[in-house]
Protein backbone atom coordinates (compact mmCIF):
# COMPACT_ATOMS: atom_id res chain seq x y z
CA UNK A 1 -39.19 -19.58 -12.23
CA UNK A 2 -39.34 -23.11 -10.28
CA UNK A 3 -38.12 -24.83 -13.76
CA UNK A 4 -35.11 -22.14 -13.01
CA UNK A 5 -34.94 -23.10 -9.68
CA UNK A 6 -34.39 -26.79 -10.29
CA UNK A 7 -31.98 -26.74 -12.97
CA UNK A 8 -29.82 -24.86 -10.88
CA UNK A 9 -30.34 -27.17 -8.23
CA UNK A 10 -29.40 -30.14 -10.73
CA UNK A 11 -26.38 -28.60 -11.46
CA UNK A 12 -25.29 -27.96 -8.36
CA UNK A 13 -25.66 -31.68 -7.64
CA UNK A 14 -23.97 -32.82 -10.49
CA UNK A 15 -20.97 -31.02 -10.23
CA UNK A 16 -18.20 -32.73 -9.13
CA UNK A 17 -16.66 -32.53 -5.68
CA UNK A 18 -13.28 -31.78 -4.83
CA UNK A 19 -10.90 -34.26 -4.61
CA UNK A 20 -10.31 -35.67 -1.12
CA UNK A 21 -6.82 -35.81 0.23
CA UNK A 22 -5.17 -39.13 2.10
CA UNK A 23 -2.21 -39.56 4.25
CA UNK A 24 -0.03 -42.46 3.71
CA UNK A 25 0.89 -44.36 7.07
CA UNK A 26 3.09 -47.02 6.03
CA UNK A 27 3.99 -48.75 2.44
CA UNK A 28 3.58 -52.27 1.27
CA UNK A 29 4.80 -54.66 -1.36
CA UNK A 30 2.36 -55.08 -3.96
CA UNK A 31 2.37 -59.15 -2.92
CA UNK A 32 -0.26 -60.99 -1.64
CA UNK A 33 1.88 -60.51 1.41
CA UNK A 34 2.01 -57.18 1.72
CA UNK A 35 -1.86 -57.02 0.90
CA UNK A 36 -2.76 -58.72 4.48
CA UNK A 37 0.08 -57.02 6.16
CA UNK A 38 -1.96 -53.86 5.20
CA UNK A 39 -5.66 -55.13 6.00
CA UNK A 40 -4.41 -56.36 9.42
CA UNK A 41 -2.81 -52.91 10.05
CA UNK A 42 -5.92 -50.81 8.56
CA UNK A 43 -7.90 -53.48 11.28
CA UNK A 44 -5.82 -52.91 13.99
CA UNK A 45 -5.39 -48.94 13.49
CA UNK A 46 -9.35 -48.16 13.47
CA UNK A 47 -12.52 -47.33 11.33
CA UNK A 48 -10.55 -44.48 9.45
CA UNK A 49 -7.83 -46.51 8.45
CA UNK A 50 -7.96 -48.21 5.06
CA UNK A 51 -5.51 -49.72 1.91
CA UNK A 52 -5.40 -48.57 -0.83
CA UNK A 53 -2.79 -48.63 -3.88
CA UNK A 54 -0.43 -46.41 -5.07
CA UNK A 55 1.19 -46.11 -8.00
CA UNK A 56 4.83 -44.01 -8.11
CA UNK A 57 6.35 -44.32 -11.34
CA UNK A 58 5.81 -47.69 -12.61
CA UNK A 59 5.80 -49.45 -9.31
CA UNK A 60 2.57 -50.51 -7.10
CA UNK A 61 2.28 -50.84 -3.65
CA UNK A 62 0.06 -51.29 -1.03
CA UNK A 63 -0.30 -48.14 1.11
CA UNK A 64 -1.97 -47.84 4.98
CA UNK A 65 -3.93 -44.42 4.08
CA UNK A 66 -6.25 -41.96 6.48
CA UNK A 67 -8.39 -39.68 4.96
């Protein structure tokens, strides 16, 4: 019964988490540019502010996200 027990257990850990939603603040060029335009905002903004980036269509950019 306690091999039962921990195999479900396993399981439950392995199985994969939903997928976490983000808000996008503000865009960015996908420049070198637009890269530090978005770490100084993600700085300035707070501890749950990050960049990330975001692919729409064929074009990247940089994008100030919150989770």
């Amino acid at each position: 019964m306690s091999t039962t027990i921990a195999a479900a257990a396993m399981v439950a850990v392995l199985a994969p988490a939903p997928a976490s939603a983000q808000v996008i603040v503000r865009w960015y060029p996908y420049t070198t540019a637009g890269a530090k335009a978005c770490n100084s905002a993600a700085n300035a903004a707070g501890p749950e502010y990050y960049c990330t980036v975001v692919t729409v269509g064929s074009t990247k950019m940089y994008a100030l996200a919150r989770p």
